[in-house]
C-alpha atoms as a PDB file:
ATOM      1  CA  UNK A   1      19.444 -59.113 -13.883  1.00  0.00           C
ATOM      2  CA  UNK A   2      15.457 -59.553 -13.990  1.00  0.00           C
ATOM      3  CA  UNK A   3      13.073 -57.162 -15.479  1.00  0.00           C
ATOM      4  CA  UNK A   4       9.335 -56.837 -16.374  1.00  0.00           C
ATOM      5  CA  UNK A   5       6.672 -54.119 -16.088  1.00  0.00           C
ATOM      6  CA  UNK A   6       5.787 -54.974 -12.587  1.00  0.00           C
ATOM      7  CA  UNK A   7       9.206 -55.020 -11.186  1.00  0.00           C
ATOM      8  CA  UNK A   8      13.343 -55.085 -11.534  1.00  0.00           C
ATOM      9  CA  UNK A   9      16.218 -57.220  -9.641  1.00  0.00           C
ATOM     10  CA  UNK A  10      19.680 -55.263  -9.800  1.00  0.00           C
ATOM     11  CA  UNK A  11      22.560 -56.824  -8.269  1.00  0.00           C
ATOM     12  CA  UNK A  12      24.392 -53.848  -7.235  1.00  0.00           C
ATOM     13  CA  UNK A  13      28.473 -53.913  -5.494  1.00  0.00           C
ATOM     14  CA  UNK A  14      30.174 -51.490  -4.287  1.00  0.00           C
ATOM     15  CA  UNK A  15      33.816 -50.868  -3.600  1.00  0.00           C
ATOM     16  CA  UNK A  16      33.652 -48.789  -0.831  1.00  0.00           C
ATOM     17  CA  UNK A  17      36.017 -46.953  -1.633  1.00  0.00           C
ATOM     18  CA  UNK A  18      35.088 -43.151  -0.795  1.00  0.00           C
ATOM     19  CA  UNK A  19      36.632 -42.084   3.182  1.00  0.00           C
ATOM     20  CA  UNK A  20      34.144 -40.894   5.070  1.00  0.00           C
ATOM     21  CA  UNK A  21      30.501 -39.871   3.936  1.00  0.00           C
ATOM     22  CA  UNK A  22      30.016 -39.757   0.131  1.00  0.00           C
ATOM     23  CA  UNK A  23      28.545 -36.884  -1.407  1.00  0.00           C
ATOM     24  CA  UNK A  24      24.810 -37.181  -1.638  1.00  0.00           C
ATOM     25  CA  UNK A  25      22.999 -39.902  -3.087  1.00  0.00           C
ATOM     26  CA  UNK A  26      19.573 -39.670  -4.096  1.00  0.00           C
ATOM     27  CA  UNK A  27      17.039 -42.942  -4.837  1.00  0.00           C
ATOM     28  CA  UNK A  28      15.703 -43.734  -8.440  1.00  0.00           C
ATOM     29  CA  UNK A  29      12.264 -44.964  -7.234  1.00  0.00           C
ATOM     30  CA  UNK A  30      10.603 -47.626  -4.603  1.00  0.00           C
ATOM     31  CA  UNK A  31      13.556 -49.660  -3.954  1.00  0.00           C
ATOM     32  CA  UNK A  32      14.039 -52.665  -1.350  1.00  0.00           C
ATOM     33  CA  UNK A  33      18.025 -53.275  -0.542  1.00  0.00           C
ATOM     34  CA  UNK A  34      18.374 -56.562   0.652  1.00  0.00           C
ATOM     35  CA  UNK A  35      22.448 -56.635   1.365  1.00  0.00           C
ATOM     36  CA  UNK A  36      24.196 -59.828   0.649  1.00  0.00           C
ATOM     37  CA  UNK A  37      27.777 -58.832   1.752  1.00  0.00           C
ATOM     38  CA  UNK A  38      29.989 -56.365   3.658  1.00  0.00           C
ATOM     39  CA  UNK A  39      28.396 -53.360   5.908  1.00  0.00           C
ATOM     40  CA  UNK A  40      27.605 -50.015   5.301  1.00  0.00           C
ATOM     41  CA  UNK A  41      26.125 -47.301   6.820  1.00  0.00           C
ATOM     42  CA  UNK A  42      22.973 -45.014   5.672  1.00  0.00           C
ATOM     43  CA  UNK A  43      22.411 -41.483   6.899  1.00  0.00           C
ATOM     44  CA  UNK A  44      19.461 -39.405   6.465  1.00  0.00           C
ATOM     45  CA  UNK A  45      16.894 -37.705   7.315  1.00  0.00           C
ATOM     46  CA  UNK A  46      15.140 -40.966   9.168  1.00  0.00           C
ATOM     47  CA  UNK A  47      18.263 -41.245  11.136  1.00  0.00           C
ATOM     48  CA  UNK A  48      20.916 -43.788  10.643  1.00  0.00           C
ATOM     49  CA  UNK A  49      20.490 -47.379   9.233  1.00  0.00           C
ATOM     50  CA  UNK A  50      23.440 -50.006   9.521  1.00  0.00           C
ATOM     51  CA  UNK A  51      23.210 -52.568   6.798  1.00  0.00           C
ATOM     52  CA  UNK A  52      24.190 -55.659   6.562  1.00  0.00           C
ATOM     53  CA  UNK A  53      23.468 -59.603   5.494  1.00  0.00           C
ATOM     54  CA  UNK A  54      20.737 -59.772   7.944  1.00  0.00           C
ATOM     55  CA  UNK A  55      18.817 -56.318   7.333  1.00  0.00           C
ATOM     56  CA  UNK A  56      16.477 -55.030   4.334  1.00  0.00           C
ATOM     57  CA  UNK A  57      16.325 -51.396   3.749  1.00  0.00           C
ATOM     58  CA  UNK A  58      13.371 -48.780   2.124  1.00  0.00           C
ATOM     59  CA  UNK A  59      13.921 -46.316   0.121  1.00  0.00           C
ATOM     60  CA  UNK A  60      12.108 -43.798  -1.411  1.00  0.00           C
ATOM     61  CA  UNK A  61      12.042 -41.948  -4.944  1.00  0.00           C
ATOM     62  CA  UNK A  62      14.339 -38.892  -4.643  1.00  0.00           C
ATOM     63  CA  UNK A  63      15.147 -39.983  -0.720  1.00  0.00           C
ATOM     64  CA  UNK A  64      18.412 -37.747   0.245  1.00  0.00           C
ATOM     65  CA  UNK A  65      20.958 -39.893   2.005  1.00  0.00           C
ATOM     66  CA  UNK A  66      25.119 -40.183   2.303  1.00  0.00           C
ATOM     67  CA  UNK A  67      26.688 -43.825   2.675  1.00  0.00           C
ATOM     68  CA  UNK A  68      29.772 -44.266   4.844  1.00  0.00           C
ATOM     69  CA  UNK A  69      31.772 -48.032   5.118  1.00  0.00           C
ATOM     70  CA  UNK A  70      33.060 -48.050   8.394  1.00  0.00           C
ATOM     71  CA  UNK A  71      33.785 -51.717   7.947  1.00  0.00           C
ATOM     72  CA  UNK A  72      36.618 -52.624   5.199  1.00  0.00           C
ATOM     73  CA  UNK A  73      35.939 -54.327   1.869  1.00  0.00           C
ATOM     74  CA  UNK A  74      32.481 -52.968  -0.129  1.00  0.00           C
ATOM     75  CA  UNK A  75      29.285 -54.345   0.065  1.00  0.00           C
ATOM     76  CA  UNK A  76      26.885 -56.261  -2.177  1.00  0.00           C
ATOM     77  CA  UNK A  77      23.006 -55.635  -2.549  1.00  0.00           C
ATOM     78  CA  UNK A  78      20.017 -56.926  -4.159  1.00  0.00           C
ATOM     79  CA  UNK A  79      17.793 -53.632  -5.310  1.00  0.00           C
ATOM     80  CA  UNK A  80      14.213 -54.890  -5.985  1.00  0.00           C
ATOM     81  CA  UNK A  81      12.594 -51.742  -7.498  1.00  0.00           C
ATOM     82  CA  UNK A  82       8.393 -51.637  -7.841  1.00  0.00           C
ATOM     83  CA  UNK A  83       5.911 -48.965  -9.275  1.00  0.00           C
ATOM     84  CA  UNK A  84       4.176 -46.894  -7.141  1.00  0.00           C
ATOM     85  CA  UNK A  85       1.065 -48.933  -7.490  1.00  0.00           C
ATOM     86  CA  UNK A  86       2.489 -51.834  -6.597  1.00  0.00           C
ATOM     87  CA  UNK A  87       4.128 -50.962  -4.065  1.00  0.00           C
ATOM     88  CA  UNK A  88       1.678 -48.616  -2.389  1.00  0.00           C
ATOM     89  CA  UNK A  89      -0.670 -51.818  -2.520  1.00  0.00           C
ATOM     90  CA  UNK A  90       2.130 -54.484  -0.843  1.00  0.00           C
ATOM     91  CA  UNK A  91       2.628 -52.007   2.187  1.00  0.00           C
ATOM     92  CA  UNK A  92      -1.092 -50.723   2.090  1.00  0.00           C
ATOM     93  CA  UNK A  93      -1.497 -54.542   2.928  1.00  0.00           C
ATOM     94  CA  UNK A  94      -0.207 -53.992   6.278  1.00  0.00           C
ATOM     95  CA  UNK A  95      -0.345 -50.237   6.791  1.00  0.00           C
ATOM     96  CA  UNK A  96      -3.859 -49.059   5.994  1.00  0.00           C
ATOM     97  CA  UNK A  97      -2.000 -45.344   6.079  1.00  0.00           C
ATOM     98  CA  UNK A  98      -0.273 -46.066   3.635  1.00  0.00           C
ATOM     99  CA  UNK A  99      -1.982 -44.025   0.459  1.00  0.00           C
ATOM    100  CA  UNK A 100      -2.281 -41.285   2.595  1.00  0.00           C
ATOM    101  CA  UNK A 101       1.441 -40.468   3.043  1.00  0.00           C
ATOM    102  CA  UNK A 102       1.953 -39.217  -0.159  1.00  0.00           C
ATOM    103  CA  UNK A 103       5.251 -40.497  -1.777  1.00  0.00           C
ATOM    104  CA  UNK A 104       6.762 -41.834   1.137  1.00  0.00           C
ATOM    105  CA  UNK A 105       4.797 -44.844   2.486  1.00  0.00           C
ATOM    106  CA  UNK A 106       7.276 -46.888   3.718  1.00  0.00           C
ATOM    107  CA  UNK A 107       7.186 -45.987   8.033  1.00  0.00           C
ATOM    108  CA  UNK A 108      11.104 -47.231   8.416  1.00  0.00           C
ATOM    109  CA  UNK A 109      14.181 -47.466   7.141  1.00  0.00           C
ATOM    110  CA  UNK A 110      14.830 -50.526   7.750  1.00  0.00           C
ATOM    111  CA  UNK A 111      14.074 -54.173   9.476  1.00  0.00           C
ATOM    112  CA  UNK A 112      15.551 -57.675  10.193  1.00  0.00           C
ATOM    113  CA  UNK A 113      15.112 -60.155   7.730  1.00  0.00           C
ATOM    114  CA  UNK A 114      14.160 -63.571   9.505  1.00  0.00           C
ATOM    115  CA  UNK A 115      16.128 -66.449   8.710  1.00  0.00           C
ATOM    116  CA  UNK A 116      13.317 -68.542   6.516  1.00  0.00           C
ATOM    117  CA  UNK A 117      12.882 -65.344   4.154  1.00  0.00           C
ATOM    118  CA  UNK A 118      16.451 -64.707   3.988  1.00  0.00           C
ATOM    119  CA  UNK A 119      16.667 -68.473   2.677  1.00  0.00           C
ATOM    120  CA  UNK A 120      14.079 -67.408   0.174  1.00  0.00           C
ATOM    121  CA  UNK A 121      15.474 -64.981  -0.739  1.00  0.00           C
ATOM    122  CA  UNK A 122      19.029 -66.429  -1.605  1.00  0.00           C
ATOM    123  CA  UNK A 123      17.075 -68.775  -3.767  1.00  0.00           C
ATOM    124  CA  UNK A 124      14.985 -66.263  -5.714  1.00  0.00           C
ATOM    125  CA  UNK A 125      18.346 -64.201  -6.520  1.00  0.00           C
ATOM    126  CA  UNK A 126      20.027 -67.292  -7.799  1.00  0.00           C
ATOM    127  CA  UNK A 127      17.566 -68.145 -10.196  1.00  0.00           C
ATOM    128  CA  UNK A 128      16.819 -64.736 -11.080  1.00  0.00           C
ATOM    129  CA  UNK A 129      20.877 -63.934 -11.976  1.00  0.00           C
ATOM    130  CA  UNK A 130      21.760 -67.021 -13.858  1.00  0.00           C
ATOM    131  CA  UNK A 131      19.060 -66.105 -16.425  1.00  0.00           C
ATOM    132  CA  UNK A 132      15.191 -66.888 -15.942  1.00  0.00           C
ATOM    133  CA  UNK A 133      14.715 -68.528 -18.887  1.00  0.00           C
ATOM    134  CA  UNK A 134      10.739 -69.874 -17.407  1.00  0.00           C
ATOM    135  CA  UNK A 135       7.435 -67.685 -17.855  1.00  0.00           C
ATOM    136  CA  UNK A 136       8.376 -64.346 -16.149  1.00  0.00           C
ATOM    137  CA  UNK A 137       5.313 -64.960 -14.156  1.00  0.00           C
ATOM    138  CA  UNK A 138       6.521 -67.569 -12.248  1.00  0.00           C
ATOM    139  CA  UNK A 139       9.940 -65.326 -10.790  1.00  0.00           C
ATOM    140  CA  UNK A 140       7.638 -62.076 -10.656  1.00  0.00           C
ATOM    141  CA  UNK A 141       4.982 -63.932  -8.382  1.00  0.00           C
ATOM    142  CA  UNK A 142       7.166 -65.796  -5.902  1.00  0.00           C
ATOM    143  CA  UNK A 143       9.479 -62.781  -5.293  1.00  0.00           C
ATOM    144  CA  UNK A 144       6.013 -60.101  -4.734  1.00  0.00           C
ATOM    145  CA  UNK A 145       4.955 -62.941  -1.844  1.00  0.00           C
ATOM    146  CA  UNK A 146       8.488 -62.954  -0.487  1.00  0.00           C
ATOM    147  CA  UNK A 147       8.441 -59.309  -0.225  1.00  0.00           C
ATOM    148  CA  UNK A 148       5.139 -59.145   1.063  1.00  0.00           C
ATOM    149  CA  UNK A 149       6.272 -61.717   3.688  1.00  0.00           C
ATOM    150  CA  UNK A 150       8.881 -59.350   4.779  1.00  0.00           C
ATOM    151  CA  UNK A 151       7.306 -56.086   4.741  1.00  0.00           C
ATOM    152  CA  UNK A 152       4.784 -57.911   6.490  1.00  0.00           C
ATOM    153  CA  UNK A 153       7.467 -58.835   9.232  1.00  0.00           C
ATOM    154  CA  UNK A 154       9.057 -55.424   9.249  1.00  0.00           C
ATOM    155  CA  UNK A 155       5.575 -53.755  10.226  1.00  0.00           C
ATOM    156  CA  UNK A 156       4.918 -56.158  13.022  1.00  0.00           C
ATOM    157  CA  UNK A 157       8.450 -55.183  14.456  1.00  0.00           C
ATOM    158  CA  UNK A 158       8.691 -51.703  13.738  1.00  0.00           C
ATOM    159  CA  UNK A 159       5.504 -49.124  12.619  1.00  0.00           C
ATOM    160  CA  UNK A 160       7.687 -46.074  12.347  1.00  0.00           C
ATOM    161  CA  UNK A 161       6.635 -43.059  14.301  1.00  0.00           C
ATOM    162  CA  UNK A 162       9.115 -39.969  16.457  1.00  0.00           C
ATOM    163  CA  UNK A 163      11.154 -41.992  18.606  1.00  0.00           C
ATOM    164  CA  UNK A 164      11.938 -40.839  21.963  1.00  0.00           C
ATOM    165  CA  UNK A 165      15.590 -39.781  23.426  1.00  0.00           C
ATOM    166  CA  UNK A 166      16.000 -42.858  25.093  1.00  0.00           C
ATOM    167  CA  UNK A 167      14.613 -44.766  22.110  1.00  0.00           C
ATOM    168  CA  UNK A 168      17.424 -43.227  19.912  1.00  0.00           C
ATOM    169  CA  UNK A 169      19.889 -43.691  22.145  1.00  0.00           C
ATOM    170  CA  UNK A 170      19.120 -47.450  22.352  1.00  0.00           C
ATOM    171  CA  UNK A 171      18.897 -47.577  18.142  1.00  0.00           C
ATOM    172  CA  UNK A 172      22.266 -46.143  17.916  1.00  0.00           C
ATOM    173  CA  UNK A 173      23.263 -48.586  20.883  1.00  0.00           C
ATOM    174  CA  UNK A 174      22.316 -51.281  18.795  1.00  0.00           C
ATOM    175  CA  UNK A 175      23.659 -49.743  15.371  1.00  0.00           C
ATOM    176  CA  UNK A 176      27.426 -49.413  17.029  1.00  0.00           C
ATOM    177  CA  UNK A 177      27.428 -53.122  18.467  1.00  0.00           C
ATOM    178  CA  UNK A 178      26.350 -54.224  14.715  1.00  0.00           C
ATOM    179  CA  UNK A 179      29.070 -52.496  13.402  1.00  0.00           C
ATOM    180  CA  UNK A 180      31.431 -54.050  15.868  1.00  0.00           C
ATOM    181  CA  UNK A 181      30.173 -56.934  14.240  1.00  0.00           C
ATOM    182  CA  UNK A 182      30.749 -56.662  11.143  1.00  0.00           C
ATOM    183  CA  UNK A 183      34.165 -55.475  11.614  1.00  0.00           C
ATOM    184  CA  UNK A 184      35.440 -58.064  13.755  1.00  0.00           C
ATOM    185  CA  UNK A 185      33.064 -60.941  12.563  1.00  0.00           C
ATOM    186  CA  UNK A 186      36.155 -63.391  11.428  1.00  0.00           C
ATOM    187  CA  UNK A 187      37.502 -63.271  15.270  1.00  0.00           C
ATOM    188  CA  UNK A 188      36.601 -64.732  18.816  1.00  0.00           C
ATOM    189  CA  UNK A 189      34.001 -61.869  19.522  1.00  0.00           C
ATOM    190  CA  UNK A 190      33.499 -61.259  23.317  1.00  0.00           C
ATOM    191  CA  UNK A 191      30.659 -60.013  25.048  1.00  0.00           C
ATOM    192  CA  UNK A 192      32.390 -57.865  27.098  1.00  0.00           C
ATOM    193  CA  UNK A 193      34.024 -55.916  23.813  1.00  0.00           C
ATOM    194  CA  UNK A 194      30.495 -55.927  22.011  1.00  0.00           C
ATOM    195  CA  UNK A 195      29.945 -53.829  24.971  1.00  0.00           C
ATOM    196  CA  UNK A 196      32.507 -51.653  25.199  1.00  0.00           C
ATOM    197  CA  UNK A 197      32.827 -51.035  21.756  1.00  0.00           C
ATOM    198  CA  UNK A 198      29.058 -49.817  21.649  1.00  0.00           C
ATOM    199  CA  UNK A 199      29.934 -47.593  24.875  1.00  0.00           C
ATOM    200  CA  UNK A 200      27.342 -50.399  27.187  1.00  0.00           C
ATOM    201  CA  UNK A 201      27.508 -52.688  30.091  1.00  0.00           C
ATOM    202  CA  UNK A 202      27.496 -56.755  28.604  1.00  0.00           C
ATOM    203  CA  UNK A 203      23.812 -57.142  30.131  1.00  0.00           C
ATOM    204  CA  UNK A 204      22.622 -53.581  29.595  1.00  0.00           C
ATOM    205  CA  UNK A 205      23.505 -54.727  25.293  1.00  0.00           C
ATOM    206  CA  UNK A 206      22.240 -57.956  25.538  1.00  0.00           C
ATOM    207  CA  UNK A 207      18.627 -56.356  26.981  1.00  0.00           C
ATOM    208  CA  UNK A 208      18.264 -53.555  24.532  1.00  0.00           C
ATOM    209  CA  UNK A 209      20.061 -55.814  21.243  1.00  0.00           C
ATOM    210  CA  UNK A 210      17.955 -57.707  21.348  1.00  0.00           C
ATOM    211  CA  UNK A 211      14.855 -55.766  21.701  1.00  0.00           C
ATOM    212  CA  UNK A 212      16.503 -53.098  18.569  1.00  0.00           C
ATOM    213  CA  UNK A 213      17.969 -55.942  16.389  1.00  0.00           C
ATOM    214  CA  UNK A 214      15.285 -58.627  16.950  1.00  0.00           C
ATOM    215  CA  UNK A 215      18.050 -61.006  17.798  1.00  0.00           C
ATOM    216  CA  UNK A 216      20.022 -61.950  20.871  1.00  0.00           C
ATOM    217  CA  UNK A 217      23.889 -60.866  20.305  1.00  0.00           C
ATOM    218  CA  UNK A 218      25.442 -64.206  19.636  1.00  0.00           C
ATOM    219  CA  UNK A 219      22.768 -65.533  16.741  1.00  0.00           C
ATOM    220  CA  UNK A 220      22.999 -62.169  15.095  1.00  0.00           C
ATOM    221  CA  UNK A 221      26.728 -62.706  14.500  1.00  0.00           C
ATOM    222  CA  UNK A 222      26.266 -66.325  13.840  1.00  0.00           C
ATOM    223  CA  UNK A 223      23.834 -65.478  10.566  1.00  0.00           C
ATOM    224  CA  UNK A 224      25.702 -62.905   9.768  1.00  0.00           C
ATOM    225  CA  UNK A 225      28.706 -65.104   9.098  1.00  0.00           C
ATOM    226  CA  UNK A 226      26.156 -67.393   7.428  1.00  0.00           C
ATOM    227  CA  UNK A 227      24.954 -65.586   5.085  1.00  0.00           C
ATOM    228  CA  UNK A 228      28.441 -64.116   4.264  1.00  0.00           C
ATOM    229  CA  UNK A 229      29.712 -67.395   3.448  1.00  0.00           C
ATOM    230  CA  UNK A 230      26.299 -68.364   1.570  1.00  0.00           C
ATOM    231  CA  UNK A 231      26.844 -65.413  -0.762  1.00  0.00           C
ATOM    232  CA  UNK A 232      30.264 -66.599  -1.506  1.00  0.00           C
ATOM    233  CA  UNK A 233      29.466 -69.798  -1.631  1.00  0.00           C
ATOM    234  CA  UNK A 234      27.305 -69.413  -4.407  1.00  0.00           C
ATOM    235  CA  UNK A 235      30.668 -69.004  -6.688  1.00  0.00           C
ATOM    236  CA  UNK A 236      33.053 -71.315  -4.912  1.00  0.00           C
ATOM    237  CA  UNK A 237      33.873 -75.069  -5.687  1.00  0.00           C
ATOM    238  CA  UNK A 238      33.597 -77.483  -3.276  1.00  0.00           C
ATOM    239  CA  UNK A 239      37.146 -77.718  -2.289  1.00  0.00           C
ATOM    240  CA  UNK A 240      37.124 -74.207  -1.288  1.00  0.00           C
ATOM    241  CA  UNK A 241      34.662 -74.298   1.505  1.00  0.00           C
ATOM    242  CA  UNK A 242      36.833 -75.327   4.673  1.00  0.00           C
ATOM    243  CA  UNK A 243      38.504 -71.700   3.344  1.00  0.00           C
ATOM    244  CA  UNK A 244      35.063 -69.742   3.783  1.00  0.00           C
ATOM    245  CA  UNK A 245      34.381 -71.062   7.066  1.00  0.00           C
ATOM    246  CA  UNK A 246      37.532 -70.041   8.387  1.00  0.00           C
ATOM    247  CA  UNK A 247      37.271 -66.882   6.492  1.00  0.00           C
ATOM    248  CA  UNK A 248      34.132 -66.072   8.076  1.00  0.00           C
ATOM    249  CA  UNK A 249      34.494 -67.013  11.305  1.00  0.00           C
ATOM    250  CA  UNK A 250      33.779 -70.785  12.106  1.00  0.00           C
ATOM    251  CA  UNK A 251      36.230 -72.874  13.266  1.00  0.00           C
ATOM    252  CA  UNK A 252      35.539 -75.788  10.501  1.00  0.00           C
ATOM    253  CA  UNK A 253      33.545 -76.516   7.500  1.00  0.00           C
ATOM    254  CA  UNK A 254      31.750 -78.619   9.979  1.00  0.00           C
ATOM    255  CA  UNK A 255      30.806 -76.209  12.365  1.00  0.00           C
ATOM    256  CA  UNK A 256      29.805 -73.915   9.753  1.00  0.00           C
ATOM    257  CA  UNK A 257      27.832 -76.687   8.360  1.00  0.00           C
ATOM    258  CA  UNK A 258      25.675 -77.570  11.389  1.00  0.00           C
ATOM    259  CA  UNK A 259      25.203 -74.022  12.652  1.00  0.00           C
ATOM    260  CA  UNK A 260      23.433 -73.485   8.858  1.00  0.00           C
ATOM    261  CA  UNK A 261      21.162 -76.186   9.537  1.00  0.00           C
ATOM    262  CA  UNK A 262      20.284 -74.893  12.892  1.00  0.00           C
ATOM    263  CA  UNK A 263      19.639 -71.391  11.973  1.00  0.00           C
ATOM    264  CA  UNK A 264      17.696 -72.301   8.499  1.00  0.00           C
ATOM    265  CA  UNK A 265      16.820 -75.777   8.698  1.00  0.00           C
ATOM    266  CA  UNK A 266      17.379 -76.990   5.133  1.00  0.00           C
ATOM    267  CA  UNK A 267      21.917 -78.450   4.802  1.00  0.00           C
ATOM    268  CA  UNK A 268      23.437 -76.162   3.670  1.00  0.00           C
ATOM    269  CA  UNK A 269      24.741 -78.879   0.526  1.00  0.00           C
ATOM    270  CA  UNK A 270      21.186 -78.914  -0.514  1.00  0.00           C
ATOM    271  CA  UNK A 271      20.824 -75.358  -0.703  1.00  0.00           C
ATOM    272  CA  UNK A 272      24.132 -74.918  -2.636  1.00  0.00           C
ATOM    273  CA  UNK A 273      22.644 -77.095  -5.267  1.00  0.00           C
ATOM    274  CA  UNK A 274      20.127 -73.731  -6.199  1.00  0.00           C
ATOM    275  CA  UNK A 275      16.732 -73.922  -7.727  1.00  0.00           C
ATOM    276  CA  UNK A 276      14.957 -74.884 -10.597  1.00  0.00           C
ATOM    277  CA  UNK A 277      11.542 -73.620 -11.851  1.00  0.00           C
ATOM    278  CA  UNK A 278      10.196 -76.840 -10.417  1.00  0.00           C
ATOM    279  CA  UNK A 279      11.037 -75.932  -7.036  1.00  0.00           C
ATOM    280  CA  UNK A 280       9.629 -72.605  -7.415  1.00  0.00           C
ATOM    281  CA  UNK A 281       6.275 -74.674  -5.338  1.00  0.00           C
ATOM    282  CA  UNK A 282       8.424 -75.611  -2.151  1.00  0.00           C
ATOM    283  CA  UNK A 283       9.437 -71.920  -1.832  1.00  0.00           C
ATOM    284  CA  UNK A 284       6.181 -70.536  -1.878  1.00  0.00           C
ATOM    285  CA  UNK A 285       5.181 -72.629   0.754  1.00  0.00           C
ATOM    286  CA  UNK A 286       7.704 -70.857   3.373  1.00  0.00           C
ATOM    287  CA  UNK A 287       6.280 -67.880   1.826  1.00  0.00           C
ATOM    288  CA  UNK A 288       2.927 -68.343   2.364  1.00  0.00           C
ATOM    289  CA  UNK A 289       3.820 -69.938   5.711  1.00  0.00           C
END
C-alpha cells in the first residue's frame, strides 16, 4: 500500500473464518491497527482488547496473542508499522518511560480513536491506497502527526499500569456491551439489552461505558455505524447509499447523512469526494489542532 524507510501502510482483511480462538499469532514489529470494519477480539497477555471502527490497537514485535470473531463477517485493518526509533521517540513524546521499558513501550493495548482523527485518518488511507504518486514526504509527515495525535490521546485516557479487580471487571463490562454492539449494530438497540447482554443494570453500563469506552452508549454505536458505512462508502456509487444506511443501521440516507455531520463536522458528500495532495494542508491543521 505505502512504504518508505520510516514507515509502512498495509491494508490487511480478514475472513474470519477460524471458530473459536486461532492458534497463536505473533506481531512482525511496532504495529498500530486502526480497524476499519467488522469486530474482533484480541487475547493476551495484557488482557483482552475488543476491536472495532472506533478503537486503535498496539502491538509489539513478537507480542503473543489469539484472535477470536465473535461477531459474523471478518474485519478490515489499517497496520501502520514504524522502526523502533521512531516509534520509541512518538510515544517517548508522551511517556518519558518510554526507553526504559525495553521492547515493549507501548503502556496499553488499546484506546478510542476520537472522531476528528478518525476523519483523518480515513483521508490519509485513501490517498495512501489509490497510489501516492506526490513526494513521499508529504504522506510520511501528515500520517507521523496523526499518529502522534492519537497516541497522544490514548496516553491522556489510559497510562497503562495493574488494574484492580473491580477495574477489570468494569473493562470486560465495557468489552461485552461493545460486542453487543457490533453484533446487533443494524437493529433498534435497547438500553435495557446493552445491559443485559453485558450481565449490568441500564444505569450501572451507562456510568462505567462511558468512563471504559470514552463514549456514552448511544454515540458509540452511532460512529460505529458511521464509520462502517464510510469504509464502504469509499467503493460504492452514489445510487447505492440509501442501501448502506439501511445496512448499517440508519433509518435513511438522510439520517445517516446528518448524524455524519454531527459527529465529524465536515458532509459526509464532501468527504466522499477524498483528497488530493493539495489538501494534505487542511488535514494537518486538525492534526496539529
Amino acid at each position: 500500500m505505502f512504504e518508505t524507510e520510516v514507515l509502512s501502510i498495509q491494508d490487511v482483511r480478514c475472513l474470519g473464518s477460524v471458530s473459536g480462538r486461532s492458534d497463536d499469532e505473533w506481531s512482525a514489529g511496532y504495529e498500530i491497527v486502526f480497524p476499519r470494519s467488522g469486530t474482533f477480539v484480541r487475547h493476551g497477555a495484557d488482557g483482552i482488547h475488543v476491536a472495532d471502527a472506533n478503537q486503535m490497537l498496539f502491538f509489539h514485535p513478537g507480542q503473543s496473542y489469539q484472535i477470536t470473531h465473535p461477531v459474523h463477517g471478518g474485519d478490515r485493518c489499517t497496520v501502520v508499522e514504524l522502526s523502533r526509533s521512531v516509534l520509541i521517540e512518538l510515544v517517548g513524546a508522551h511517556d518519558p518511560s518510554a526507553d526504559d521499558l525495553n521492547d515493549r513501550p507501548f503502556r496499553t493495548g488499546s484506546a478510542l480513536v476520537d472522531a476528528e482523527q478518525r476523519l483523518t485518518q480515513h483521508r490519509l488511507l485513501s490517498l495512501a491506497d489509490s497510489g501516492w504518486s506526490g513526494d513521499p514526504i508529504d504522506l510520511e509527515e501528515s500520517v507521523l502527526r496523526h499518529l502522534d495525535q492519537a497516541v497522544r490521546n490514548a496516553y491522556v485516557r489510559d497510562v497503562g499500569g495493574v488494574r484492580s479487580e473491580t477495574s477489570r471487571a468494569h473493562a470486560r463490562l465495557a468489552a461485552d456491551a461493545k460486542l453487543y454492539l457490533g453484533e446487533r449494530m443494524t437493529e433498534r438497540v435497547r438500553l435495557a439489552d446493552v445491559a443485559s447482554a453485558a450481565g449490568s443494570s441500564p444505569y450501572h453500563l451507562c456510568r462505567i461505558f462511558k468512563q471504559e469506552a470514552g463514549l456514552p452508549v448511544h454515540r458509540y454505536l452511532r460512529r460505529l455505524r458511521l464509520l462502517h458505512a464510510l469504509d464502504r462508502m469509499s467503493d460504492e456509487p452514489d445510487e447505492l447509499l440509501a442501501r448502506t444506511a439501511l445496512d448499517v443501521g440508519f433509518p435513511s440516507h438522510a439520517h445517516m447523512s446528518t448524524a455524519f455531520r454531527s459527529e465529524f463536522g465536515p458532509t459526509l458528500s464532501d468527504t466522499r469526494r477524498g483528497v488530493t495532495s493539495g489538501r494534505l494542508r487542511e488535514m494537518r491543521k486538525i492534526v496539529e489542532a
